[in-house]
N, C-alpha and C. Protein backbone atom coordinates (compact mmCIF):
# COMPACT_ATOMS: atom_id res chain seq x y z
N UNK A 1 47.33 -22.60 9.77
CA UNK A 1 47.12 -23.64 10.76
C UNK A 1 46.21 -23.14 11.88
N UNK A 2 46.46 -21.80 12.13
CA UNK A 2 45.22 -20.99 13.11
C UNK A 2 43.89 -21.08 13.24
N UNK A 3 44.04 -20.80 11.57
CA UNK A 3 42.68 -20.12 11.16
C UNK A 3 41.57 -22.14 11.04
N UNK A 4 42.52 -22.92 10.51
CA UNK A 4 41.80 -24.37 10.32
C UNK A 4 41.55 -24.71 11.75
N UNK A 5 42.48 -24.52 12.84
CA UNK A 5 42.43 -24.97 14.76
C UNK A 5 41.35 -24.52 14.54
N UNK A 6 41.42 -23.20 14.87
CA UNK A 6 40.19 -21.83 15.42
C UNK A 6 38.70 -22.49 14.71
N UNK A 7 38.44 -22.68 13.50
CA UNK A 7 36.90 -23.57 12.87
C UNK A 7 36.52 -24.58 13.59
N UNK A 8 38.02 -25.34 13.80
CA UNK A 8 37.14 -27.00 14.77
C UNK A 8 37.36 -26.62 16.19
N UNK A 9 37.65 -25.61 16.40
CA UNK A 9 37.63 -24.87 18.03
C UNK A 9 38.25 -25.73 18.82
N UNK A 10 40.04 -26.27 18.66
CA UNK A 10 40.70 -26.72 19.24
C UNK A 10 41.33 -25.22 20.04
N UNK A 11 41.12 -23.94 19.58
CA UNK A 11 42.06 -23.11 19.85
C UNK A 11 41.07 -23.30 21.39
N UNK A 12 41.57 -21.94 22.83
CA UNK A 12 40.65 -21.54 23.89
C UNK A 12 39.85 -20.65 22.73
N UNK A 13 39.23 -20.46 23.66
CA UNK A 13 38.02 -19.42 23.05
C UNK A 13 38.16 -17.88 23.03
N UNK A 14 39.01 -17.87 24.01
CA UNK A 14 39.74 -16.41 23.32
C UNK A 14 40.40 -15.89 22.24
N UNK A 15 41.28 -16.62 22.05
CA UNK A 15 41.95 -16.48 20.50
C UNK A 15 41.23 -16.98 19.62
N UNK A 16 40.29 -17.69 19.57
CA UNK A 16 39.17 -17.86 18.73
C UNK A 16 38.39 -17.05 18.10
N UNK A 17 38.20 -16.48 19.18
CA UNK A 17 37.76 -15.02 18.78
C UNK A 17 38.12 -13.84 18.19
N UNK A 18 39.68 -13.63 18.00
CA UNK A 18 39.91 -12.81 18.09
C UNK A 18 40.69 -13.79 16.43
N UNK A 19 41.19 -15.11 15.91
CA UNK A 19 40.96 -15.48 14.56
C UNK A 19 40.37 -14.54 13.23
N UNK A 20 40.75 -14.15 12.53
CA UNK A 20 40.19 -13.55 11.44
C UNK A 20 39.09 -12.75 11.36
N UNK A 21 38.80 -12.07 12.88
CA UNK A 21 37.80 -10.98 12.75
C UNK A 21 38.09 -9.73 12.61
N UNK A 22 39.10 -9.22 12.21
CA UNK A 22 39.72 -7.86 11.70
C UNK A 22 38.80 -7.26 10.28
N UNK A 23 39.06 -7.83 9.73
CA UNK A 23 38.63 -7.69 8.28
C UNK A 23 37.09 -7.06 8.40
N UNK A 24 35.97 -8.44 8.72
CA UNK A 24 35.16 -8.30 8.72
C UNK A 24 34.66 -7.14 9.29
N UNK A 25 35.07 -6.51 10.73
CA UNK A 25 34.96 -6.19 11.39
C UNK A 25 34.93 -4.23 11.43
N UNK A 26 35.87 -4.46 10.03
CA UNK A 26 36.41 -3.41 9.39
C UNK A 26 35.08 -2.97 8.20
N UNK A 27 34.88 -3.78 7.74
CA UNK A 27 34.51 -3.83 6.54
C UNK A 27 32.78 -2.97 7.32
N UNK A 28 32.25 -3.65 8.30
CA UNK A 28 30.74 -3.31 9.16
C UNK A 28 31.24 -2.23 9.47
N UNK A 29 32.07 -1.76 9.99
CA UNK A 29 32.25 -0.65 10.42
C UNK A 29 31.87 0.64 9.58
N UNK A 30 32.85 0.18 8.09
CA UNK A 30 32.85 1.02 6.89
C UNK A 30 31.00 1.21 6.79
N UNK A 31 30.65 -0.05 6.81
CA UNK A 31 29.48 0.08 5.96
C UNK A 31 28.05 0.92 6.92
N UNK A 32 28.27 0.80 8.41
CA UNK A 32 27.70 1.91 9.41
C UNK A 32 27.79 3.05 8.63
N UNK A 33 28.93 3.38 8.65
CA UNK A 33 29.41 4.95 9.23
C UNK A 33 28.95 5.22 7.27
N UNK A 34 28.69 4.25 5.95
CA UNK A 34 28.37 4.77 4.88
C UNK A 34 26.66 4.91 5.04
N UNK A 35 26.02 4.26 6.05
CA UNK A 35 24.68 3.91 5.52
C UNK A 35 23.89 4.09 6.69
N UNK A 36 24.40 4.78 7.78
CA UNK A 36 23.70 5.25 8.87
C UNK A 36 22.71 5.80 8.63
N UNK A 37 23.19 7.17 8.28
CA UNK A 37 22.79 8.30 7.96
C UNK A 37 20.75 7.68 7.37
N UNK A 38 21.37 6.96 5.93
CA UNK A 38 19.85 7.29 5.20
C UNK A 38 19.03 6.21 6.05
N UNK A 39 19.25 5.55 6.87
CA UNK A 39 18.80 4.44 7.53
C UNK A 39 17.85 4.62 8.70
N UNK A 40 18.44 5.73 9.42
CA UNK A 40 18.18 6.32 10.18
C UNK A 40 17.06 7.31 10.06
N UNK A 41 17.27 7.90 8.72
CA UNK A 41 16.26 9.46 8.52
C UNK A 41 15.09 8.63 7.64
N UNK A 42 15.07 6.99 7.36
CA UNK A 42 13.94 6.11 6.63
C UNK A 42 13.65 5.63 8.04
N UNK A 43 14.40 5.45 9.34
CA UNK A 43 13.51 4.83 10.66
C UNK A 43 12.65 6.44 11.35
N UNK A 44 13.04 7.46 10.90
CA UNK A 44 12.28 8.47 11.54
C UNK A 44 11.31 8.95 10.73
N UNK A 45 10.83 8.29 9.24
CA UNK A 45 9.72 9.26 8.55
C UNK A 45 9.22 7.92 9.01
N UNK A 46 9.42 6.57 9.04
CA UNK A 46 8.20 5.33 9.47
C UNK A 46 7.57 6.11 10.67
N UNK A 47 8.21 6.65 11.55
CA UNK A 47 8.02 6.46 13.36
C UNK A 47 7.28 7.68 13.66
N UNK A 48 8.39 8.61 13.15
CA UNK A 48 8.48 9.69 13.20
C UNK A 48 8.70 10.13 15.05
N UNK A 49 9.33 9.60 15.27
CA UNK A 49 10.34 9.46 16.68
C UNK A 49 11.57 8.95 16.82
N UNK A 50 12.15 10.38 17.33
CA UNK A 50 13.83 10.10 17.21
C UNK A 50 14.21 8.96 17.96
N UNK A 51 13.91 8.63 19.31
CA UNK A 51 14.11 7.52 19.56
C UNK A 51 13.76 5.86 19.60
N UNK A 52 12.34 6.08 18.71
CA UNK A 52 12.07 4.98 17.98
C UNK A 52 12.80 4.69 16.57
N UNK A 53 13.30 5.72 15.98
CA UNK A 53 14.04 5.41 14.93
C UNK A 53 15.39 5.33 15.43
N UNK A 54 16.05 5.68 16.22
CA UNK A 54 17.73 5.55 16.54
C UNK A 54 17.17 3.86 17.04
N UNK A 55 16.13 3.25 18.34
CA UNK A 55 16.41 2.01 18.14
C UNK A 55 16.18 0.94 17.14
N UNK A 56 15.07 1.50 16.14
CA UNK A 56 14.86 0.74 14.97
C UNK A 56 15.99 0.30 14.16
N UNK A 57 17.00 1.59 14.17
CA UNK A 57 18.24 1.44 13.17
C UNK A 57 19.31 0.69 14.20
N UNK A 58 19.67 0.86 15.39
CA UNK A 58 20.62 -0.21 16.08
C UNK A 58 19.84 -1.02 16.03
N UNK A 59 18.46 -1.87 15.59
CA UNK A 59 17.77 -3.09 15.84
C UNK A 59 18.76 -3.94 14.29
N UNK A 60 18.62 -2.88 13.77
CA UNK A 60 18.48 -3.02 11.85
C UNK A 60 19.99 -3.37 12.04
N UNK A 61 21.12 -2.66 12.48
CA UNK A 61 22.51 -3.02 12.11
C UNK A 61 23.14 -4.22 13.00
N UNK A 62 22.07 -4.26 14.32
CA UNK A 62 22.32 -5.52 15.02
C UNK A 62 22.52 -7.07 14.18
N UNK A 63 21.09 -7.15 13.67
CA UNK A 63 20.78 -8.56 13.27
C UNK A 63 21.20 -8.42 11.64
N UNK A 64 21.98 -7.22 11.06
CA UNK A 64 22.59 -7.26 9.79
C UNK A 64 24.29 -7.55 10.14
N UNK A 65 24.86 -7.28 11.70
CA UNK A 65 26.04 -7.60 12.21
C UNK A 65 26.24 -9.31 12.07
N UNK A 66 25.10 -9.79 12.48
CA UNK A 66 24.67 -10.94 13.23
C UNK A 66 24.92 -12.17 11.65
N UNK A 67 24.08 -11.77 10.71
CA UNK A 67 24.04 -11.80 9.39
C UNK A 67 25.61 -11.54 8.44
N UNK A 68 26.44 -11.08 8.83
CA UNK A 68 27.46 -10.13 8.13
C UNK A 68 28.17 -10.89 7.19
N UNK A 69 28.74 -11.85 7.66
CA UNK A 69 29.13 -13.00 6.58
C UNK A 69 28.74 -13.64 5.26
N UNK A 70 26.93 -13.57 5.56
CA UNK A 70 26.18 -13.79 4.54
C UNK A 70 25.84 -12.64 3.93
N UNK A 71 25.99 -11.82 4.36
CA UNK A 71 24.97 -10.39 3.48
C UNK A 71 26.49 -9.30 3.26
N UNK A 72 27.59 -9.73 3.71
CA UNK A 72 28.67 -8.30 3.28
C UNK A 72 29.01 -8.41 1.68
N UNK A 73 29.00 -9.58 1.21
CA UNK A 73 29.41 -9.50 -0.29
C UNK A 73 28.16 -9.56 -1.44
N UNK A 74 26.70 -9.14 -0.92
CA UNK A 74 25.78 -8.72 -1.60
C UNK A 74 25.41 -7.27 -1.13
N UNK A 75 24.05 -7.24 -1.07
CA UNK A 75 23.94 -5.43 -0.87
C UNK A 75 23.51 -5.64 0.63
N UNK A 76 24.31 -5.36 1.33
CA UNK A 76 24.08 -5.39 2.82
C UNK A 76 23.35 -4.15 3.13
N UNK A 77 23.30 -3.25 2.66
CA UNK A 77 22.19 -2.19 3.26
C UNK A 77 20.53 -2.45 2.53
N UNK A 78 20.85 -3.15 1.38
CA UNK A 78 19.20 -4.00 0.96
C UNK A 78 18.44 -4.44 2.08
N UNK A 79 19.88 -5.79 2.75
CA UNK A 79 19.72 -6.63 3.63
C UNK A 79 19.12 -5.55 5.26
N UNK A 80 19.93 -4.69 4.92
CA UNK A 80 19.45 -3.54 6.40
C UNK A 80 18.16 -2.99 6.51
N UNK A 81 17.86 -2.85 5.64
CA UNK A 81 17.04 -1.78 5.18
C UNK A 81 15.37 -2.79 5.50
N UNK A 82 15.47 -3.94 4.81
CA UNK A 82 14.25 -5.26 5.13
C UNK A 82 14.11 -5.50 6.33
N UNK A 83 15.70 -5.30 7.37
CA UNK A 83 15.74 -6.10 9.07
C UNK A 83 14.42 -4.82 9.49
N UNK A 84 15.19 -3.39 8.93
CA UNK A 84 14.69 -2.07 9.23
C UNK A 84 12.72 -1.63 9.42
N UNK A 85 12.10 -2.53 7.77
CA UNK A 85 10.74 -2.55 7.59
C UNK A 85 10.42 -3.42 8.28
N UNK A 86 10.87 -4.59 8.46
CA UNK A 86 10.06 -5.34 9.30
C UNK A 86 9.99 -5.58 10.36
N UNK A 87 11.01 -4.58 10.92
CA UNK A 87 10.86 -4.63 12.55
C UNK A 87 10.19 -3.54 12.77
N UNK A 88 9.90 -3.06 12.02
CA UNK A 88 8.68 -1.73 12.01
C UNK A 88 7.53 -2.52 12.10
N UNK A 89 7.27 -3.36 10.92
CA UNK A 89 6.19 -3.84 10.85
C UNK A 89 5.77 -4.62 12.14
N UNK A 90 6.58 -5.17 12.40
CA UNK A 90 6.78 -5.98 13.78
C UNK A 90 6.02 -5.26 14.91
N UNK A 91 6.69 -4.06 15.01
CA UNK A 91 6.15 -3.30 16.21
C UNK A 91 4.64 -2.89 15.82
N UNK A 92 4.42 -2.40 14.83
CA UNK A 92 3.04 -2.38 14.83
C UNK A 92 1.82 -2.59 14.88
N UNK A 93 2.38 -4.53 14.41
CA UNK A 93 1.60 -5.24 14.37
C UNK A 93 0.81 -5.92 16.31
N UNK A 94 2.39 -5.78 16.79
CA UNK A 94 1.89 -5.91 18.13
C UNK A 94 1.33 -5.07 18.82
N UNK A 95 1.51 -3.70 18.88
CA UNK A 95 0.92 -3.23 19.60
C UNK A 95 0.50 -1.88 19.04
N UNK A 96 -0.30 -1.67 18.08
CA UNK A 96 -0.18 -0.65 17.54
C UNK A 96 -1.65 0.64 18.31
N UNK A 97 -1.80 -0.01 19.29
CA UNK A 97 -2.42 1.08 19.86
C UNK A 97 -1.69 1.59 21.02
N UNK A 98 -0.62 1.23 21.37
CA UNK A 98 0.25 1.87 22.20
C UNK A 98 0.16 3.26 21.89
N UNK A 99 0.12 3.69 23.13
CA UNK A 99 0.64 5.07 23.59
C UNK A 99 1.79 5.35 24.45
N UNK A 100 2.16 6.31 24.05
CA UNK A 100 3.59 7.07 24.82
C UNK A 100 3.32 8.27 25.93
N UNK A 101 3.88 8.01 26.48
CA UNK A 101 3.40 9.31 27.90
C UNK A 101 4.68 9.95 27.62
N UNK A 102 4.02 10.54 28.04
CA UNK A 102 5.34 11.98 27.92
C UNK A 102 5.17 13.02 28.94
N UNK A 103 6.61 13.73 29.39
CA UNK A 103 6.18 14.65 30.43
C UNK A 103 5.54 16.25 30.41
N UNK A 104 5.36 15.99 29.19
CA UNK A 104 4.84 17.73 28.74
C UNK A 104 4.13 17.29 27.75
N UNK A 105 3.22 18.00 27.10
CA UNK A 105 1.91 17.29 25.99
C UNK A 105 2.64 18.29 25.32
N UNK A 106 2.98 17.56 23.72
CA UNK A 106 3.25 18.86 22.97
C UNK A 106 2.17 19.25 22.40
N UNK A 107 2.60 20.99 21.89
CA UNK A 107 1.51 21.72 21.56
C UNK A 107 1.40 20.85 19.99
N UNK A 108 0.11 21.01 19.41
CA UNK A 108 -0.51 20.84 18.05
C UNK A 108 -0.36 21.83 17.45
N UNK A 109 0.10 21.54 16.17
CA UNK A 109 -0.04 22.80 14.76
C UNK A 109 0.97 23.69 14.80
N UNK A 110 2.12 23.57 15.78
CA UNK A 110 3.35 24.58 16.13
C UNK A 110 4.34 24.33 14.85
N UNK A 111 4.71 25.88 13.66
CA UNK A 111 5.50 25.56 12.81
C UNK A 111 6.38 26.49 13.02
N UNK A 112 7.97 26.24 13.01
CA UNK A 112 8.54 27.54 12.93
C UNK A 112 8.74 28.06 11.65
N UNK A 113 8.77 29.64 11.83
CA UNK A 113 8.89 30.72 10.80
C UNK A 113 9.76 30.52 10.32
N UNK A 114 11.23 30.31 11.02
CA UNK A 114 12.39 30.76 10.28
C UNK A 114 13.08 30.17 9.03
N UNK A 115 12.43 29.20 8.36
CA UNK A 115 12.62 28.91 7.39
C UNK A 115 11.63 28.44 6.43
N UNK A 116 11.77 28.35 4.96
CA UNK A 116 10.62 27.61 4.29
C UNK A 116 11.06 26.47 4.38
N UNK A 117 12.00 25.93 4.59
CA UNK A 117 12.53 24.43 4.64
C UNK A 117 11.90 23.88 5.79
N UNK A 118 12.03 24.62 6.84
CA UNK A 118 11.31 23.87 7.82
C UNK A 118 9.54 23.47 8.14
N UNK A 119 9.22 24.95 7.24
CA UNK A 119 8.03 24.42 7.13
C UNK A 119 7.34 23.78 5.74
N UNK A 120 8.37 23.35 5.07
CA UNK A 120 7.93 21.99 4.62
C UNK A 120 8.12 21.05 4.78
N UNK A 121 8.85 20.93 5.58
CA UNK A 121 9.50 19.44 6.16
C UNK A 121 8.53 19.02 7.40
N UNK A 122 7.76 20.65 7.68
CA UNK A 122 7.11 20.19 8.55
C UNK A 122 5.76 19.82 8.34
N UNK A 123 5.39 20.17 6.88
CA UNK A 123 3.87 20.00 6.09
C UNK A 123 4.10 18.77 5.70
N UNK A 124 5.36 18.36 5.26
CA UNK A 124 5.40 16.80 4.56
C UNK A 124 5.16 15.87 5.70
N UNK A 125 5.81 16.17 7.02
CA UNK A 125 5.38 15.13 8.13
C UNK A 125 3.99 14.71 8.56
N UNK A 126 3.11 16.05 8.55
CA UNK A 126 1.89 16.40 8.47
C UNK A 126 0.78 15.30 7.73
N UNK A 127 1.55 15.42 6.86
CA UNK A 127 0.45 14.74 5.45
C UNK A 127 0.92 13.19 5.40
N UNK A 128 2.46 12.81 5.64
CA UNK A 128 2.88 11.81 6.10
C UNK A 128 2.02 10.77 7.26
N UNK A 129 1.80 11.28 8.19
CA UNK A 129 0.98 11.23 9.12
C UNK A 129 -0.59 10.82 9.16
N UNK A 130 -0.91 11.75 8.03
CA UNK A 130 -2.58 11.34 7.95
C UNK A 130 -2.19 9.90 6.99
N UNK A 131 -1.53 9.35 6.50
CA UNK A 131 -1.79 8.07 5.59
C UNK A 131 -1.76 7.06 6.77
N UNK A 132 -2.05 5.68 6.09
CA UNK A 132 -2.42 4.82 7.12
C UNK A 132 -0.72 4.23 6.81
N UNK A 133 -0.51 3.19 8.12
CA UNK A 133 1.15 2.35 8.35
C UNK A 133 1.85 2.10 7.25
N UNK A 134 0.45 0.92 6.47
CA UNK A 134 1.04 0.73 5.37
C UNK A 134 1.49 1.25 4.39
N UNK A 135 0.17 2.49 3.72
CA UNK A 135 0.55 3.42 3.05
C UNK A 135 1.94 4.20 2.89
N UNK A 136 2.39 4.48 4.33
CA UNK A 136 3.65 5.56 4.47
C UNK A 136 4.79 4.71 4.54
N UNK A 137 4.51 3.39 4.98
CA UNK A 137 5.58 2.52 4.39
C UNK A 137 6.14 2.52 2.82
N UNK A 138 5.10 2.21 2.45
CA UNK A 138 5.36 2.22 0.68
C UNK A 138 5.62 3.52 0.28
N UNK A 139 5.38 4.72 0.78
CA UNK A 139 5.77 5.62 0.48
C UNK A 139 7.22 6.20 0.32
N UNK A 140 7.47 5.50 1.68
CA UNK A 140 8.99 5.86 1.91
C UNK A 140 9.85 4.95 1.46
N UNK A 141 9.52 3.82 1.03
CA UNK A 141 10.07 2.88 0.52
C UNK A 141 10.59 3.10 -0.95
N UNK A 142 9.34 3.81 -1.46
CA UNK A 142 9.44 3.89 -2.79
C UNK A 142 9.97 5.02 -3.88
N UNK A 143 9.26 5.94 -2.79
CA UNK A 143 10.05 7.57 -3.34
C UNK A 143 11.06 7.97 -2.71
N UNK A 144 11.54 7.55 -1.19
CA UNK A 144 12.58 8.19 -0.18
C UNK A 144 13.59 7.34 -0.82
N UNK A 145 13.12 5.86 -0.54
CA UNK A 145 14.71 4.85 -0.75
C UNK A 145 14.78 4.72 -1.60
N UNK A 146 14.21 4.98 -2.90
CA UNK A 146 13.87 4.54 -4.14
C UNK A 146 14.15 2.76 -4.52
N UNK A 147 13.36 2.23 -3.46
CA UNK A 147 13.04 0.80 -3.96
C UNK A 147 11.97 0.41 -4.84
N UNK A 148 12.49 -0.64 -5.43
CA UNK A 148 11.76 -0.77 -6.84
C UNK A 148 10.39 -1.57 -6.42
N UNK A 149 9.13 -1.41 -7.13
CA UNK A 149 8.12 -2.24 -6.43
C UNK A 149 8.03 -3.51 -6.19
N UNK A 150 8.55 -4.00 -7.29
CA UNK A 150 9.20 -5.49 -6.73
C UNK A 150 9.56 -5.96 -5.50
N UNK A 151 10.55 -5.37 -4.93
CA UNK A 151 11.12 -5.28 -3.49
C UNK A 151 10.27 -4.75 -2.64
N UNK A 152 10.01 -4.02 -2.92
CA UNK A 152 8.68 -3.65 -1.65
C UNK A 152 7.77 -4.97 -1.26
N UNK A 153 7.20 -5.06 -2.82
CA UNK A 153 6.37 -5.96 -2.47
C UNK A 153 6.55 -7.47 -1.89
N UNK A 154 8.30 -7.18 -1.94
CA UNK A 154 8.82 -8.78 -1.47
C UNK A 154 8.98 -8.45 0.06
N UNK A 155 9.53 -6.82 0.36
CA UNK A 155 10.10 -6.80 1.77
C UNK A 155 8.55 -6.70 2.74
N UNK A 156 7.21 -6.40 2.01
CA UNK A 156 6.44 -6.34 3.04
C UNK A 156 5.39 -7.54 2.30
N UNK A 157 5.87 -8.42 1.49
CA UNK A 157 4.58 -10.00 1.65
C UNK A 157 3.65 -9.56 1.20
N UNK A 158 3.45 -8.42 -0.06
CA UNK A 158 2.40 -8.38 -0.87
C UNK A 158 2.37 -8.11 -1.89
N UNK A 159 1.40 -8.67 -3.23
CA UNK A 159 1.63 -8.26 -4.55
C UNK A 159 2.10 -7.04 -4.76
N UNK A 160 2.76 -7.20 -6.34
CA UNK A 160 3.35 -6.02 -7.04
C UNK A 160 1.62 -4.88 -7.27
N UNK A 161 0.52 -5.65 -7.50
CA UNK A 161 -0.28 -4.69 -7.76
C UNK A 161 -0.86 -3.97 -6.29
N UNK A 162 -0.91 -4.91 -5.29
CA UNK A 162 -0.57 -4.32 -3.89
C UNK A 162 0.14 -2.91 -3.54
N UNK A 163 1.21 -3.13 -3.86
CA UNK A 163 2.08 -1.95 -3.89
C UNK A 163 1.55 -0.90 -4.96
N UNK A 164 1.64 -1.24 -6.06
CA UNK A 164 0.85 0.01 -6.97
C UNK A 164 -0.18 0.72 -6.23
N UNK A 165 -1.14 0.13 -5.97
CA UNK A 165 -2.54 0.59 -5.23
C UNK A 165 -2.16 1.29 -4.28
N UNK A 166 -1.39 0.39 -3.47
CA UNK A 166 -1.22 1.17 -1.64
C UNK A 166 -0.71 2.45 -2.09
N UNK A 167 0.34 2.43 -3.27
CA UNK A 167 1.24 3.65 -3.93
C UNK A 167 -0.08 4.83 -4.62
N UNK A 168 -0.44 4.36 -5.58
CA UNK A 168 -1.27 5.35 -6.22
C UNK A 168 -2.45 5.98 -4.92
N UNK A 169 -2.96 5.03 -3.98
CA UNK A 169 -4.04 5.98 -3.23
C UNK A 169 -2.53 7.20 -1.85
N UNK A 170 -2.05 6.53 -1.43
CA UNK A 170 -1.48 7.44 -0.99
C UNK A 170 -0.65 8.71 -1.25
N UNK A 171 -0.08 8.50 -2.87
CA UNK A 171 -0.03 10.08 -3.34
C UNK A 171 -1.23 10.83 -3.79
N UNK A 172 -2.31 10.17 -4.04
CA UNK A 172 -3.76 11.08 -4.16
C UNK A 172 -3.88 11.64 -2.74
N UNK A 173 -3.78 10.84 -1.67
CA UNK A 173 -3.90 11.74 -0.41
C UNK A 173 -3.00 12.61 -0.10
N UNK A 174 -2.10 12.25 -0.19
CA UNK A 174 -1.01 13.53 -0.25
C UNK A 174 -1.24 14.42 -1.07
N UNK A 175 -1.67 14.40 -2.36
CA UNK A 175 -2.36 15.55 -2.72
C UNK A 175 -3.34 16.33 -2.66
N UNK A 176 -3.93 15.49 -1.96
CA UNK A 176 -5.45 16.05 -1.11
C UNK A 176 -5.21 17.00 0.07
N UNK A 177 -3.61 16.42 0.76
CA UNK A 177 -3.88 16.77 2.07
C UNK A 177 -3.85 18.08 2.54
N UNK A 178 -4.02 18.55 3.74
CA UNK A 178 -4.52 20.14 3.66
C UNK A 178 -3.00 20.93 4.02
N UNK A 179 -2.24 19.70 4.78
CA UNK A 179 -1.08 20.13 5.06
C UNK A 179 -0.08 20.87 4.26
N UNK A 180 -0.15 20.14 3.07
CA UNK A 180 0.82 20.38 1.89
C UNK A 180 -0.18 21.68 0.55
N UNK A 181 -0.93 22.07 0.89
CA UNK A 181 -1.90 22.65 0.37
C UNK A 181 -1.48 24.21 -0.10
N UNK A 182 -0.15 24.61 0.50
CA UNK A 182 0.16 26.07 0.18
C UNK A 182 1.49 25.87 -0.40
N UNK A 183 2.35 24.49 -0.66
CA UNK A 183 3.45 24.46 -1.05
C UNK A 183 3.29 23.40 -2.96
N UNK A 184 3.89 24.17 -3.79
CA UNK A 184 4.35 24.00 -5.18
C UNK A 184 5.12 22.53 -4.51
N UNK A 185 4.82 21.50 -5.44
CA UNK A 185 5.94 20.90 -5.78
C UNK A 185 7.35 21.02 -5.60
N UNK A 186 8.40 20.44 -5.26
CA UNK A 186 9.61 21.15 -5.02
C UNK A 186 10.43 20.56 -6.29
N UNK A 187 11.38 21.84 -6.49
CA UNK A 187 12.23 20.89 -8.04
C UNK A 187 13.54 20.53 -7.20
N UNK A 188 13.62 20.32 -6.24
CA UNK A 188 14.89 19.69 -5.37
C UNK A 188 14.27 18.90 -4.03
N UNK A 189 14.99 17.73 -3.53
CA UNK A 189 15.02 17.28 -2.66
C UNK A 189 14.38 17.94 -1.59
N UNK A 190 13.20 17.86 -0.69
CA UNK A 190 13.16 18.55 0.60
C UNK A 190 14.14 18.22 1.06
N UNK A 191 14.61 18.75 2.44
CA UNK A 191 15.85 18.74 3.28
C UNK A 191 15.51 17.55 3.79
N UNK A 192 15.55 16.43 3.63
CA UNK A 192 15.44 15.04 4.64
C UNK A 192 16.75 14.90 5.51
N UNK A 193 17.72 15.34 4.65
CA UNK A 193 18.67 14.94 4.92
C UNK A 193 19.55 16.08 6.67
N UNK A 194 18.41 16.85 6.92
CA UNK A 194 18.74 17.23 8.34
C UNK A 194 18.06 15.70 9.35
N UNK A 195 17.02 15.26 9.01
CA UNK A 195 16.40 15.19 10.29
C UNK A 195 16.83 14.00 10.44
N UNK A 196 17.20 13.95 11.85
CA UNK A 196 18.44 12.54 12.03
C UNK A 196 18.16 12.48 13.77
């Protein structure tokens, strides 16, 4: 009898609120704390700024919160992951000659020694970098998240042969690039899974 009041909003609006949102509520929670993580380390190879990617990903779980009803009983991190590219795309499109000031200029070409992990993680950013928006979109789309080209080409509004192309010239540049030029192929995962 609650739950039928609470729909035609005879209840106040407090207990209205507070009507059958346990569950759901539970359920977003779960699905954060499962899907942060890769969400987050796909908003920092787009940006490649920690705090452009921490707000990209609260942008991404906002309007997938907002959404939750419709997208919790399909693949809601699909659904995250599209809020995720295209509010990338979004930002770029507006202002993509923005610059960032900062209070110290960082130095150029600085790698640390102490690991080979780091300095490939730091050659892959490198070479990441020289591709153009789109390019490293599809890149990460395709080899990081492993989305299928189909979806790409649906989450960014361009043919499947679109995506091939944007795909095939940007691993030729990556193989070109000078960054990645002293490192083999890896037969395991680079460490993505630190940079958060």
């Amino acid at each position: 009898m609650e739950i039928k009041d609470a729909r035609r909003g005879n209840l106040p609006a407090s207990e209205r609120v507070l009507v059958g949102v346990t569950e759901p509520v539970d359920e977003f929670t779960a699905f954060v704390a499962a899907s942060s993580a890769r969400l987050l380390r796909a908003a920092w190879l787009l940006t490649f700024d920690r705090d452009d990617a921490q707000d990209l990903t609260q942008l991404a779980f906002a309007k997938t919160f907002a959404a939750w009803q419709r997208v919790r009983r399909d693949d809601a991190e699909s659904y995250a992951r599209r809020v995720l590219v295209n509010s990338y795309i979004d930002w770029w499109r507006r202002a993509p000659w923005r610059e960032r000031s900062t209070a110290q200029v960082p130095e150029a070409g600085v790698i640390d020694d102490h690991a080979r992990q780091t300095d490939e993680r730091t050659a892959l950013t490198v070479a990441l970098e020289e591709l153009t928006r789109r390019e490293r979109t599809v890149v990460v789309l395709r080899y990081y998240l492993d989305v299928s080209e189909a979806d790409v080409a649906d989450q960014l509004n361009v043919s499947a042969g679109t995506v091939k192309s944007t795909a095939s010239k940007a691993l030729a540049k990556l193989r070109r690039s000078t960054a990645l030029a002293g490192f083999q192929p890896p037969t395991r995962d680079l460490a993505l899974e630190d940079i958060s």
